[in-house]
C-alpha atoms as a PDB file:
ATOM      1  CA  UNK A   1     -13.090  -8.350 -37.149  1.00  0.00           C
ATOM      2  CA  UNK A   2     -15.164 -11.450 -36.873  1.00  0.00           C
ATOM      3  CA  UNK A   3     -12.935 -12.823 -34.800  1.00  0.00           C
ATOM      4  CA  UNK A   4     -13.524  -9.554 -32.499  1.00  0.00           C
ATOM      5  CA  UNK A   5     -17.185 -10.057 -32.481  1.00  0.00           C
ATOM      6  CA  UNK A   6     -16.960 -14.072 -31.463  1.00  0.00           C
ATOM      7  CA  UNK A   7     -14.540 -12.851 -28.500  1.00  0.00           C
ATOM      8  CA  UNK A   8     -16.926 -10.730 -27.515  1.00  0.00           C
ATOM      9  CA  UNK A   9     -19.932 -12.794 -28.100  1.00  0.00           C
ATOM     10  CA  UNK A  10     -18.198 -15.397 -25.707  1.00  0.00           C
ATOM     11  CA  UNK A  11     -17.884 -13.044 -22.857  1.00  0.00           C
ATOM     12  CA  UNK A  12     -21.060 -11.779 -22.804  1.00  0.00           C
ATOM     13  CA  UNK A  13     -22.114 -15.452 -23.090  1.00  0.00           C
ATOM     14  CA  UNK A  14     -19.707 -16.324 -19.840  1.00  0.00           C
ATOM     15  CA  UNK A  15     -20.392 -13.496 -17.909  1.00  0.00           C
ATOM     16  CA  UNK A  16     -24.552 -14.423 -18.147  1.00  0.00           C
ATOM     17  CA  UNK A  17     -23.773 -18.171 -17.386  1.00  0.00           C
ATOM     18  CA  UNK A  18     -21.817 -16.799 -14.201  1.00  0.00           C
ATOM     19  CA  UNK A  19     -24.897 -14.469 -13.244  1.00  0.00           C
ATOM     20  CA  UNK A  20     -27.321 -16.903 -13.999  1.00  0.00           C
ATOM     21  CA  UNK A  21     -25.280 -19.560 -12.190  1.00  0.00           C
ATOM     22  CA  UNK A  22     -25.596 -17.709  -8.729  1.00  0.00           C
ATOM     23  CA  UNK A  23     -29.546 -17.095  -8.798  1.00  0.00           C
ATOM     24  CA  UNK A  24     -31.237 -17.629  -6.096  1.00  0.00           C
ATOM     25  CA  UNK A  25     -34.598 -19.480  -5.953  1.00  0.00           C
ATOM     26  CA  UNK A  26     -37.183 -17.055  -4.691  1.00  0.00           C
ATOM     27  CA  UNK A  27     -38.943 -20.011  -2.919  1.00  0.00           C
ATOM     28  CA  UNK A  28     -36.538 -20.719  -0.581  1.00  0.00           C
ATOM     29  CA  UNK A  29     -37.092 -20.140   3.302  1.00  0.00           C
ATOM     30  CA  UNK A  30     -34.438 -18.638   5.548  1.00  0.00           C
ATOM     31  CA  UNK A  31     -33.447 -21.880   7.159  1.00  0.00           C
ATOM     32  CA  UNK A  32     -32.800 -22.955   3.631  1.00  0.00           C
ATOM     33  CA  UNK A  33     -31.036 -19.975   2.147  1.00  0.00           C
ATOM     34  CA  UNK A  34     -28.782 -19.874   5.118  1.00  0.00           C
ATOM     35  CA  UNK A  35     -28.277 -23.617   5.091  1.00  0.00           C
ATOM     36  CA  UNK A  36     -27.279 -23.180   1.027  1.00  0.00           C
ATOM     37  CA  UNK A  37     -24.779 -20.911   1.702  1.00  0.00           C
ATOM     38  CA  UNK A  38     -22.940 -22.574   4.522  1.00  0.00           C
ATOM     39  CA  UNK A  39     -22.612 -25.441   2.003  1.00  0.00           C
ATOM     40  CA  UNK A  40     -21.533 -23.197  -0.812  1.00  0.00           C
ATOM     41  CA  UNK A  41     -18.787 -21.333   1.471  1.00  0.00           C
ATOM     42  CA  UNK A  42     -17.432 -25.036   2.498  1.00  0.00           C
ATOM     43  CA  UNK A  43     -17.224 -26.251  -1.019  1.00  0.00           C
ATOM     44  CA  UNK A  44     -15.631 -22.889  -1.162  1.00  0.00           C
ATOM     45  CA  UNK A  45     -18.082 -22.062  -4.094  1.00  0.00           C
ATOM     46  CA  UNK A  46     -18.208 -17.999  -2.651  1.00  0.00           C
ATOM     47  CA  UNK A  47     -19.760 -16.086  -5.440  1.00  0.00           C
ATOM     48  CA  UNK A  48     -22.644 -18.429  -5.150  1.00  0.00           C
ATOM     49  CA  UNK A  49     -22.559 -17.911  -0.853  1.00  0.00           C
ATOM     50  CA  UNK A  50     -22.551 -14.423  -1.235  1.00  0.00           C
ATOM     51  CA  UNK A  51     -25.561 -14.480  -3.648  1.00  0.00           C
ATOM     52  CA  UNK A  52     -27.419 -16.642  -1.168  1.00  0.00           C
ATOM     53  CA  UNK A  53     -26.369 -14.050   2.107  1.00  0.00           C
ATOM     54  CA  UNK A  54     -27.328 -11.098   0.247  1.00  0.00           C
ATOM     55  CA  UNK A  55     -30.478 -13.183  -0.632  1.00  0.00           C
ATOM     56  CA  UNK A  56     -31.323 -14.114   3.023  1.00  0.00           C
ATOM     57  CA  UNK A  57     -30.516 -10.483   3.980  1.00  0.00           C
ATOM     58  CA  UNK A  58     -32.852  -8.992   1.980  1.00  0.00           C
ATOM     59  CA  UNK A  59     -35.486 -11.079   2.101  1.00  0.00           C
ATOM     60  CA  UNK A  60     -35.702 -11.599   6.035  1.00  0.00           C
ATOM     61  CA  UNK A  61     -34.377  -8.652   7.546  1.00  0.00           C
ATOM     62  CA  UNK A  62     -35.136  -9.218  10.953  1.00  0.00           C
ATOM     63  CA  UNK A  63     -34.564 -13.230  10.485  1.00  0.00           C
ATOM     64  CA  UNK A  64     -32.888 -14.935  13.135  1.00  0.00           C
ATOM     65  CA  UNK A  65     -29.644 -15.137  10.690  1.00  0.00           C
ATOM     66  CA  UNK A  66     -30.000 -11.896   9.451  1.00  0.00           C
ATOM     67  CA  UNK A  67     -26.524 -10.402  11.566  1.00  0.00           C
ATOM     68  CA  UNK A  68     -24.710 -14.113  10.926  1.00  0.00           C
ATOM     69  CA  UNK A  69     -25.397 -13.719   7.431  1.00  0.00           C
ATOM     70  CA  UNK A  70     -23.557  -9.562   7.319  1.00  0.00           C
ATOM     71  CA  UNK A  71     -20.786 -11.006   8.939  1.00  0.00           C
ATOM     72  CA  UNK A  72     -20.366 -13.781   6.804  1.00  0.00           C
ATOM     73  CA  UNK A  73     -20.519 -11.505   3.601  1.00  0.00           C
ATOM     74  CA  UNK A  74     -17.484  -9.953   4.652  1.00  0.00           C
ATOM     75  CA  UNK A  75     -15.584 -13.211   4.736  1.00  0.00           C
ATOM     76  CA  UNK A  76     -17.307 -13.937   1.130  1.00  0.00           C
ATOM     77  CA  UNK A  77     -16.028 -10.736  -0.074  1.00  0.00           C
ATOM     78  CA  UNK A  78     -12.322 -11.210   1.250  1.00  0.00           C
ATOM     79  CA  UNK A  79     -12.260 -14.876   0.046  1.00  0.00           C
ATOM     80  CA  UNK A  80     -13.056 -13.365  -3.569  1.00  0.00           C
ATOM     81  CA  UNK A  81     -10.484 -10.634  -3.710  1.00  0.00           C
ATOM     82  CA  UNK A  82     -12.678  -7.819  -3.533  1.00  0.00           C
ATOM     83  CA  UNK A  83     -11.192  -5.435  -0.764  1.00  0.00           C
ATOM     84  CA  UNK A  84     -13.598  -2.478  -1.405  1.00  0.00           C
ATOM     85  CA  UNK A  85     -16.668  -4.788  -1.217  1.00  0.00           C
ATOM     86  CA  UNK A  86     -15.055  -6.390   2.270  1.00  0.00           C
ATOM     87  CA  UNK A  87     -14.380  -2.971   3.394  1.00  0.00           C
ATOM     88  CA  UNK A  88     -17.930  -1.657   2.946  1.00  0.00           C
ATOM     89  CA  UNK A  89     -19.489  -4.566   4.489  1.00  0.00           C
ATOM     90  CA  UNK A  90     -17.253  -4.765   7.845  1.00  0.00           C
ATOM     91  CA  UNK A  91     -18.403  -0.830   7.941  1.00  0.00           C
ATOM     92  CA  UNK A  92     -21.462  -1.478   7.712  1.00  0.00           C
ATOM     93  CA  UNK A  93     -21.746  -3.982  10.153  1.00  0.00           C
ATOM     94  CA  UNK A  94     -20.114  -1.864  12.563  1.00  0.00           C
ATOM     95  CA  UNK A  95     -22.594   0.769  11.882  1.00  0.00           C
ATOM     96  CA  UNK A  96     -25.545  -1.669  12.635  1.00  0.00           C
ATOM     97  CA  UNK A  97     -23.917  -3.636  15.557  1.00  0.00           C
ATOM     98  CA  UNK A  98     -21.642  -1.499  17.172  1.00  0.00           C
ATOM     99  CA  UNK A  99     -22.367  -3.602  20.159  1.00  0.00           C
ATOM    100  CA  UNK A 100     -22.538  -7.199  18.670  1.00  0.00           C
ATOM    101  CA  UNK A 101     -20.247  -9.774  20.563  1.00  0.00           C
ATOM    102  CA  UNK A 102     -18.392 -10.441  17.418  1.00  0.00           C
ATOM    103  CA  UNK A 103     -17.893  -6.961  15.859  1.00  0.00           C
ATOM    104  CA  UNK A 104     -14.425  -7.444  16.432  1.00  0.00           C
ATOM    105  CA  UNK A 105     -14.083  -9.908  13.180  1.00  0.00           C
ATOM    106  CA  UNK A 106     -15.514  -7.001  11.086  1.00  0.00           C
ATOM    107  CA  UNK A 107     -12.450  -4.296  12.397  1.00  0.00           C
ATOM    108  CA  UNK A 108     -10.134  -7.489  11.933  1.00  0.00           C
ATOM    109  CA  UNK A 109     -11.382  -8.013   8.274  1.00  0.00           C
ATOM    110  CA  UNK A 110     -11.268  -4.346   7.705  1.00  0.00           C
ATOM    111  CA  UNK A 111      -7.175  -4.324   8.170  1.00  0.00           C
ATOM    112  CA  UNK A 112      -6.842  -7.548   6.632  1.00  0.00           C
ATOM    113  CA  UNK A 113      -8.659  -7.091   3.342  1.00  0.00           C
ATOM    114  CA  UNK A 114      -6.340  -3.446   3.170  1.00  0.00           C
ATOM    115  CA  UNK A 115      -3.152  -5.579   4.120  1.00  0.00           C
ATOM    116  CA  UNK A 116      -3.676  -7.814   1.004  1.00  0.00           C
ATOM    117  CA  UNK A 117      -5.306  -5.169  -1.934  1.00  0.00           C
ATOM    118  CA  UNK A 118      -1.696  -3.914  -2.479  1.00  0.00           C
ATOM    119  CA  UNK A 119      -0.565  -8.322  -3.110  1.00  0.00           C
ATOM    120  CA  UNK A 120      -1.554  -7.524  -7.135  1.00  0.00           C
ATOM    121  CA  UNK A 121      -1.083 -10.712  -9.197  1.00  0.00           C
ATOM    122  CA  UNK A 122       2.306  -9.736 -10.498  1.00  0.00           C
ATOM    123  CA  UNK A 123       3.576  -8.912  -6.680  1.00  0.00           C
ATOM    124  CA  UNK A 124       2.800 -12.296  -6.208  1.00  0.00           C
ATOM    125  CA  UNK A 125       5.312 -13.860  -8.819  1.00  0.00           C
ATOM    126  CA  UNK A 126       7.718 -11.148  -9.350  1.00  0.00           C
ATOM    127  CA  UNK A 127      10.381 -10.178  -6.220  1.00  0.00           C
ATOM    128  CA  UNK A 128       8.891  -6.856  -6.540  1.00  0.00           C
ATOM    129  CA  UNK A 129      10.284  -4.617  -3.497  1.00  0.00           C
ATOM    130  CA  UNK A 130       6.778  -3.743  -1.568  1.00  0.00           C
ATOM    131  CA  UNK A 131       8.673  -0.742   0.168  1.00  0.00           C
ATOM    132  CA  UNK A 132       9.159   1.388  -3.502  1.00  0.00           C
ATOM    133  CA  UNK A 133       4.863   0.934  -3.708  1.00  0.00           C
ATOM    134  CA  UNK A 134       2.251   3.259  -2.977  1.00  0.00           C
ATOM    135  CA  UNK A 135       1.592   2.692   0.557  1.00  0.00           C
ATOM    136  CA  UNK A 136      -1.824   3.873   0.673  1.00  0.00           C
ATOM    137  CA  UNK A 137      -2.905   0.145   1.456  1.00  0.00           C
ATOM    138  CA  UNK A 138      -0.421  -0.629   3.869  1.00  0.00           C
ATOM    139  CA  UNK A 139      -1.521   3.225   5.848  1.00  0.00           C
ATOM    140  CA  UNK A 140      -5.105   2.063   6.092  1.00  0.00           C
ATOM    141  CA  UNK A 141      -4.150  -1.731   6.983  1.00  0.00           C
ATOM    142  CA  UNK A 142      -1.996  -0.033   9.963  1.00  0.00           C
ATOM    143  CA  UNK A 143      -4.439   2.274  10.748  1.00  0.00           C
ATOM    144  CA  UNK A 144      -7.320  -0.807  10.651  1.00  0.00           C
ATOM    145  CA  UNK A 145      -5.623  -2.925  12.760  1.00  0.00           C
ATOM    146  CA  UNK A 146      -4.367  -0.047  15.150  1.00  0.00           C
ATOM    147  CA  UNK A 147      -8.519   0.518  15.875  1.00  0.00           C
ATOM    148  CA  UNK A 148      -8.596  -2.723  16.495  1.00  0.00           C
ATOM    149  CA  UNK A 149      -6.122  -3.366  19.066  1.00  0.00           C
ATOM    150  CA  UNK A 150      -7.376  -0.005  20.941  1.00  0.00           C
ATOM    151  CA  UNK A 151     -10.877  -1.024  21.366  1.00  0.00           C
ATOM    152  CA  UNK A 152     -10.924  -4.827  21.976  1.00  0.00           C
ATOM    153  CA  UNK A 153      -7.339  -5.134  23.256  1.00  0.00           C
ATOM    154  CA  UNK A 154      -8.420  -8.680  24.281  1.00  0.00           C
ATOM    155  CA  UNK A 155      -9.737  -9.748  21.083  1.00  0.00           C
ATOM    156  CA  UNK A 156      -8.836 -13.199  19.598  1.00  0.00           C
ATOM    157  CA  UNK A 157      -7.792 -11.441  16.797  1.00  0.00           C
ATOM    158  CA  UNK A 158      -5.374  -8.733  18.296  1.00  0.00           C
ATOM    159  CA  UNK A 159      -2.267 -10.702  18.396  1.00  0.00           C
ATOM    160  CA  UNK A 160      -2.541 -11.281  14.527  1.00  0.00           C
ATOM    161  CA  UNK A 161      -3.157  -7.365  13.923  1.00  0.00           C
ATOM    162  CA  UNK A 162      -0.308  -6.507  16.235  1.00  0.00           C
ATOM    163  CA  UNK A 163       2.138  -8.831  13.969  1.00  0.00           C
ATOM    164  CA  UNK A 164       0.977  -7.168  11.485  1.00  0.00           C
ATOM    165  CA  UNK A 165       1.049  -3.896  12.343  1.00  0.00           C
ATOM    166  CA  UNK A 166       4.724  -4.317  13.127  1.00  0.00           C
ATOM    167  CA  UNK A 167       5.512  -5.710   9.261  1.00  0.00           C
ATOM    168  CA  UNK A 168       3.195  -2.849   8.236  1.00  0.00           C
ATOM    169  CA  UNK A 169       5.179   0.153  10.168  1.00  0.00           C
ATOM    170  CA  UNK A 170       8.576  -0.856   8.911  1.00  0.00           C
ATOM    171  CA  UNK A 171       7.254  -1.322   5.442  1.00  0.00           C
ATOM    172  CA  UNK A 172       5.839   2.049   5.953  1.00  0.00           C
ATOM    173  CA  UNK A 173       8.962   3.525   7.394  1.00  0.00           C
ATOM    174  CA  UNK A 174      11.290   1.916   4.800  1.00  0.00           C
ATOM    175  CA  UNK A 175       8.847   3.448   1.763  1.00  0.00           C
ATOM    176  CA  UNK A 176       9.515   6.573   3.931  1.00  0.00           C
ATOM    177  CA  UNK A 177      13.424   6.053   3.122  1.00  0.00           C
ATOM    178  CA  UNK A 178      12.923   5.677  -0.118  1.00  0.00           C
ATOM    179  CA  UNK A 179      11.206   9.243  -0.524  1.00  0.00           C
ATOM    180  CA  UNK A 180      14.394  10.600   0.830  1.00  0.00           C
ATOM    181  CA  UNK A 181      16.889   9.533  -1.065  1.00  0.00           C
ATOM    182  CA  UNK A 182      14.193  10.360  -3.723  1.00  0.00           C
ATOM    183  CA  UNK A 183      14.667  13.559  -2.778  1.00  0.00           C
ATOM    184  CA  UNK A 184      18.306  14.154  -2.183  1.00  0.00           C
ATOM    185  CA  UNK A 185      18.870  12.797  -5.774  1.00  0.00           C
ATOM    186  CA  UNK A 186      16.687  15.583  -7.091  1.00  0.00           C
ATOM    187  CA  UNK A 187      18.833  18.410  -4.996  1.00  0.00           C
ATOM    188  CA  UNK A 188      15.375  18.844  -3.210  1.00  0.00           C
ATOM    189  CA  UNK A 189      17.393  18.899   0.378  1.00  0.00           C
ATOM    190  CA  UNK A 190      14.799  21.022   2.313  1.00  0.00           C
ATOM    191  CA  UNK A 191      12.322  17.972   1.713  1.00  0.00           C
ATOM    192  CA  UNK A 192      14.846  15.059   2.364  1.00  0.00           C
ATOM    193  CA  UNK A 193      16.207  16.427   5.500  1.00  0.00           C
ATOM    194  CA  UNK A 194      12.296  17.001   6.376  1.00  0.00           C
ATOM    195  CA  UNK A 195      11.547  13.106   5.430  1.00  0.00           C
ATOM    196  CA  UNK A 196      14.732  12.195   7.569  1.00  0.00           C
ATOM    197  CA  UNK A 197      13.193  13.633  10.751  1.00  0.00           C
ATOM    198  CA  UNK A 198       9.995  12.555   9.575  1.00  0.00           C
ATOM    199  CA  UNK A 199      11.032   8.701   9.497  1.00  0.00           C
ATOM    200  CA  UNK A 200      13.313   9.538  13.275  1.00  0.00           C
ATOM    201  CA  UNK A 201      10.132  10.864  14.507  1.00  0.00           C
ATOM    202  CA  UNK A 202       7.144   8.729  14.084  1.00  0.00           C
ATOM    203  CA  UNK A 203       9.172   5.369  12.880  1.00  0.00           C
ATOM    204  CA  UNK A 204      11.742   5.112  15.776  1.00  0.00           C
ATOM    205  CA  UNK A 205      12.846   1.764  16.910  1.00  0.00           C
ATOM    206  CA  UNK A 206      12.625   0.093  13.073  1.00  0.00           C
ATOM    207  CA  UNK A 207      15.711  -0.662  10.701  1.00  0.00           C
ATOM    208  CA  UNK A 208      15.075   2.478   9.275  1.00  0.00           C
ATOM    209  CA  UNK A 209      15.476   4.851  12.011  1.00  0.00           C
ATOM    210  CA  UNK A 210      19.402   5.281  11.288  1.00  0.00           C
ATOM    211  CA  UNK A 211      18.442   5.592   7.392  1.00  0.00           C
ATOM    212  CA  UNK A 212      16.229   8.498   8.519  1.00  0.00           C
ATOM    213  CA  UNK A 213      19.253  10.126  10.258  1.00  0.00           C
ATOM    214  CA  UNK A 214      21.777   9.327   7.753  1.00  0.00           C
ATOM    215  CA  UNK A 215      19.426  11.514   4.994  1.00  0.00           C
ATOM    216  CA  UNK A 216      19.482  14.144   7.585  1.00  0.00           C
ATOM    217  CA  UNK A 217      23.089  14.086   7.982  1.00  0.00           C
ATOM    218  CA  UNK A 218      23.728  13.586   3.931  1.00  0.00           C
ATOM    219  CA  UNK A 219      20.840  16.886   3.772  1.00  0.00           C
ATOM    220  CA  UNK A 220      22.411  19.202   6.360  1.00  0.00           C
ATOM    221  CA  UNK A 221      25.958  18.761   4.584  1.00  0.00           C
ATOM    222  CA  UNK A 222      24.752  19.239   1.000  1.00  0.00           C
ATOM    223  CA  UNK A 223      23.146  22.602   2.180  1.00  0.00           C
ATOM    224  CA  UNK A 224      26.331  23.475   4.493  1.00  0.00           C
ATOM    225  CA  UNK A 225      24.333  23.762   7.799  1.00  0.00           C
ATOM    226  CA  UNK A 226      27.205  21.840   9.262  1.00  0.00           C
ATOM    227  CA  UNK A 227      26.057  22.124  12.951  1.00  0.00           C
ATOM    228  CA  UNK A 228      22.509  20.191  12.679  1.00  0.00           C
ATOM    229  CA  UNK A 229      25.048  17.796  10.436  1.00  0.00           C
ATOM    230  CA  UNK A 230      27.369  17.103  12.992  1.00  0.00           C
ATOM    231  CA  UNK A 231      24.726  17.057  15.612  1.00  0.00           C
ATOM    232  CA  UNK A 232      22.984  14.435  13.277  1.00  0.00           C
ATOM    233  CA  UNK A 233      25.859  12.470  12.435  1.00  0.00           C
ATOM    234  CA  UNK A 234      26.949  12.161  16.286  1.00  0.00           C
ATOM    235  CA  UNK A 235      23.404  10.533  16.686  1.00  0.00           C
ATOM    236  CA  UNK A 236      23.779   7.980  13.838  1.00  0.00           C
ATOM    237  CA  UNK A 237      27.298   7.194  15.148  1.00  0.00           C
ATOM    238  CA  UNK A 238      26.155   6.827  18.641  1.00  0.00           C
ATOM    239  CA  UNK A 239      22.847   4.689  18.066  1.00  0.00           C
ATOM    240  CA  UNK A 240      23.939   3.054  14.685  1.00  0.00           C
ATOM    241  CA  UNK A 241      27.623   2.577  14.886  1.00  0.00           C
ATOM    242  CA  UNK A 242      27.727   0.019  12.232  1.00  0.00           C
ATOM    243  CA  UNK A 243      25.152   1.683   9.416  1.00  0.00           C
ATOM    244  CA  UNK A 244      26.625   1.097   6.029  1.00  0.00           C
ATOM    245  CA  UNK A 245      27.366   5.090   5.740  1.00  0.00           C
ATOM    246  CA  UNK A 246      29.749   4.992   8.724  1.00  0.00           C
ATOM    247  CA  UNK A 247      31.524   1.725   8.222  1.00  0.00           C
ATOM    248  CA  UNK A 248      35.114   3.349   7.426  1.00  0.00           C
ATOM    249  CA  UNK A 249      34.388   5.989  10.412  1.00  0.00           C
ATOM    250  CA  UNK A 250      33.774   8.834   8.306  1.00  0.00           C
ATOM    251  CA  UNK A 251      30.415   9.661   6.683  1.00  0.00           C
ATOM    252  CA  UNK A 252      29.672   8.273   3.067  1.00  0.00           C
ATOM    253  CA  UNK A 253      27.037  10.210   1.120  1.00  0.00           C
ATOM    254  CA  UNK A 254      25.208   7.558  -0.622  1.00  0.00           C
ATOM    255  CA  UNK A 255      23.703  10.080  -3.456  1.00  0.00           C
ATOM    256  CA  UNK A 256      26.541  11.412  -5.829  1.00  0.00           C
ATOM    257  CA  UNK A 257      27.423  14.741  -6.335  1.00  0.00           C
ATOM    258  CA  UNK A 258      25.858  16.124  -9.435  1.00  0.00           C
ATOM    259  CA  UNK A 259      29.102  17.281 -11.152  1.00  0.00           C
ATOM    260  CA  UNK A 260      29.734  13.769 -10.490  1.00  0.00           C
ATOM    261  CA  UNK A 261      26.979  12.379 -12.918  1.00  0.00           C
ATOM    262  CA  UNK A 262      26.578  11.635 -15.786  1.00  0.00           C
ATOM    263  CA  UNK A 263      25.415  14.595 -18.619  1.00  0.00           C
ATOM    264  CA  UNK A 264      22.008  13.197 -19.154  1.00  0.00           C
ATOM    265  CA  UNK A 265      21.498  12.807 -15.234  1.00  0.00           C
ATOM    266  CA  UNK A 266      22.897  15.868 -14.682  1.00  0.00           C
ATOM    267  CA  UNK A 267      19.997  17.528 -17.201  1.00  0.00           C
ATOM    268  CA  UNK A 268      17.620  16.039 -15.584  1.00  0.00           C
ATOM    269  CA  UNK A 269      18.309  16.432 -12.165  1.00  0.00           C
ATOM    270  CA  UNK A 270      18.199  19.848 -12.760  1.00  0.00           C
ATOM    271  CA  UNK A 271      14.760  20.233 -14.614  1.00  0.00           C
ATOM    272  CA  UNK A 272      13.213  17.578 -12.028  1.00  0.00           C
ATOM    273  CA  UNK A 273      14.856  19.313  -8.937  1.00  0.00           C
ATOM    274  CA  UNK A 274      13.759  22.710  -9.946  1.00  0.00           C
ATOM    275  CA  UNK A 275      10.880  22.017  -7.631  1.00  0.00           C
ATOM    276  CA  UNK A 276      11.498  22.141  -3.955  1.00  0.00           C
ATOM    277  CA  UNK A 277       8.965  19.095  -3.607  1.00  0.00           C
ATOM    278  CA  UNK A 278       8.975  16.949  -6.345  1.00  0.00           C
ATOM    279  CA  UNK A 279       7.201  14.091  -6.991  1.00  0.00           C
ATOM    280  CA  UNK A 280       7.893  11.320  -4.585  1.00  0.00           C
ATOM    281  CA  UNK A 281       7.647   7.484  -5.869  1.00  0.00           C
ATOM    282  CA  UNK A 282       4.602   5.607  -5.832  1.00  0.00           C
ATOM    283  CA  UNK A 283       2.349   8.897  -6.223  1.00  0.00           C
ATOM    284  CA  UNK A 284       1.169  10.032  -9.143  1.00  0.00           C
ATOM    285  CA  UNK A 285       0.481  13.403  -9.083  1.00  0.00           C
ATOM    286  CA  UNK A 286       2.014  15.742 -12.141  1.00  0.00           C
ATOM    287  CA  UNK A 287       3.333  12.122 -14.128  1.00  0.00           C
ATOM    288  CA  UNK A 288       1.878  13.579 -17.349  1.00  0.00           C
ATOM    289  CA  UNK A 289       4.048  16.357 -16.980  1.00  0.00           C
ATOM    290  CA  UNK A 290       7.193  14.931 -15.769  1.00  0.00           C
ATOM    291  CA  UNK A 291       6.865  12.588 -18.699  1.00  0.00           C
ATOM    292  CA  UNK A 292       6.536  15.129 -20.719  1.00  0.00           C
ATOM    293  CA  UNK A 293       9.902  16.897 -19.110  1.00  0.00           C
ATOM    294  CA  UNK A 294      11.299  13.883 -19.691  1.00  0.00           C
ATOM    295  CA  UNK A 295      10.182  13.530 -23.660  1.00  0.00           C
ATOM    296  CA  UNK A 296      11.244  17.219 -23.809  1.00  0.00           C
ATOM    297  CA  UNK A 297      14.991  16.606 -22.630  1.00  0.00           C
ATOM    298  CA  UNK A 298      15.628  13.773 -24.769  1.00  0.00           C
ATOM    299  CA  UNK A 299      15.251  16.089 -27.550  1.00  0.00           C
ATOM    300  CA  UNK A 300      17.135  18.056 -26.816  1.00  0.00           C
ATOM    301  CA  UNK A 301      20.156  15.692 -26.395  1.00  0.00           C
ATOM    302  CA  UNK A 302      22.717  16.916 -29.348  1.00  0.00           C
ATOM    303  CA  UNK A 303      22.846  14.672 -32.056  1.00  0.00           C
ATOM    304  CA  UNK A 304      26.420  13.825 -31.361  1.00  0.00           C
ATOM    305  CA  UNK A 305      26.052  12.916 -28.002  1.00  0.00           C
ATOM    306  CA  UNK A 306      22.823  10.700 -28.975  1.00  0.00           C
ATOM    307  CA  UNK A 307      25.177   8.988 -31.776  1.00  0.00           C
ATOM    308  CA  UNK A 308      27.885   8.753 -29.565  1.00  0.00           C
ATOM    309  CA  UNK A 309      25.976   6.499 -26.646  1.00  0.00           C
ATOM    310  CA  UNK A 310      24.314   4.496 -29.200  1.00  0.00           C
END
């Protein structure tokens, strides 16, 4: 316990030097505060900047560096990590300056500081596939970037977003391929077929365009409508001759057949698929109860069967 308190003790001890470390001296002019905080963003000291802009914006409103010093608090707040922050200032600057020559670094910022919240610490160490994530991030980031492009198609910063955007809308349409197959292992065919055209639809032209068909095709067949089947395998075969699930010439589902499962899968397959929608990956809507699904069908494994796997 007492070494609980001293933990604590310390942080509230680090967390005051930090504050107290970035307060500004009320004396200081404009010229000064601004000149501070250029020298603090070079020695890349940004907490300390961004305690100085906020400073100068406050205190001189209507000060000749009042607009340099908004802009520049978005780049403090994207240098520190905190989207949300960089976000809210770029918005805001828009809001104030719709007009300003360079309120095309505060639509830029927008995208970019959505294109990197999803890069957690682990995704930056770990091979983590960025497709299985929630894509929330990468939708806005797209979205961002897409404003950008429209309204200041000659922007310095265009050619970055448009790079980006392309990364972002096959990430986006691969996460969308995931959700199918999500779906056709859960027997929820309705909603994978739905995904397929989804992905043929609005992601056409990416890798995963003949993905989209080939859960469309692997769909139809699973719920016998063998005419939109054939008419979606002829597509696949025609634009995508060599996708993996036509490689020997006739179609390969990639999802097993559920009497082809395992018992356990099979269980679960069932109580999960009893939903015509379930719960796609990376959202998080109903967990606590499909945990709780899960909890319940473990118990009632038979005690053989448990003993037998073990």
């Amino acid at each position: 316990m007492r070494v609980k308190h001293l933990l604590v003790i310390s942080l509230f001890i680090l967390i005051s030097a930090c504050s107290s470390s970035n307060k500004v001296d009320e004396s200081l002019t404009e010229v000064q505060l601004y000149q501070q905080a250029q020298k603090d963003l070079s020695d890349k000291n940004f907490s300390a900047a961004i305690a100085k802009l906020k400073a100068l914006e406050s205190r001189y409103p209507f000060g000749r560096y009042a607009e340099q010093a908004q802009l520049e608090l978005i780049y403090g707040y994207y240098r520190i990590s905190d989207a949300e922050a960089t976000r809210d200032s770029a918005n805001r600057f828009i809001r104030l300056h719709p007009d300003h020559p360079n309120v095309d670094y505060a639509y830029y910022m927008k995208g970019l500081a959505s294109f990197e919240q999803d890069q957690s610490f682990l995704a930056r160490f770990l091979p983590l596939d960025m497709t299985t994530r929630d894509p929330g991030a990468a939708r806005d980031s797209y979205n961002e970037f897409a404003q950008l492009t429209r309204y200041f198609p000659n922007s310095r910063y265009a050619p970055d977003a448009k790079a980006r955007m392309v990364y972002l809308r096959n990430l986006l349409a691969a996460y969308e391929v995931h959700v199918g197959y999500y779906y056709l292992d859960r027997q929820a065919y309705i909603g994978a077929a739905r995904r397929g055209a989804y992905i043929v639809e609005n992601f056409n032209g990416t890798p995963s365009t003949g993905d989209g068909l080939a859960i469309m095709v692997e769909a139809y067949q699973r719920m016998g409508m063998n005419d939109l089947a054939n008419a979606s395998l002829e597509t696949l075969k025609l634009n995508y001759p060599k996708h993996p699930t036509i490689a020997s010439g006739t179609f390969k589902p990639v999802v097993k057949e559920l009497q082809d499962r395992d018992w356990f899968t099979r269980t679960m397959a069932r109580w999960v698929g009893s939903n015509n929608d379930p719960l796609p990956p990376g959202q998080t809507r109903a967990n606590e109860d499909l945990e709780k699904r899960y909890k319940d069908a473990l118990e009632e494994i038979p005690k053989e069967i448990k003993e037998s796997t073990n």
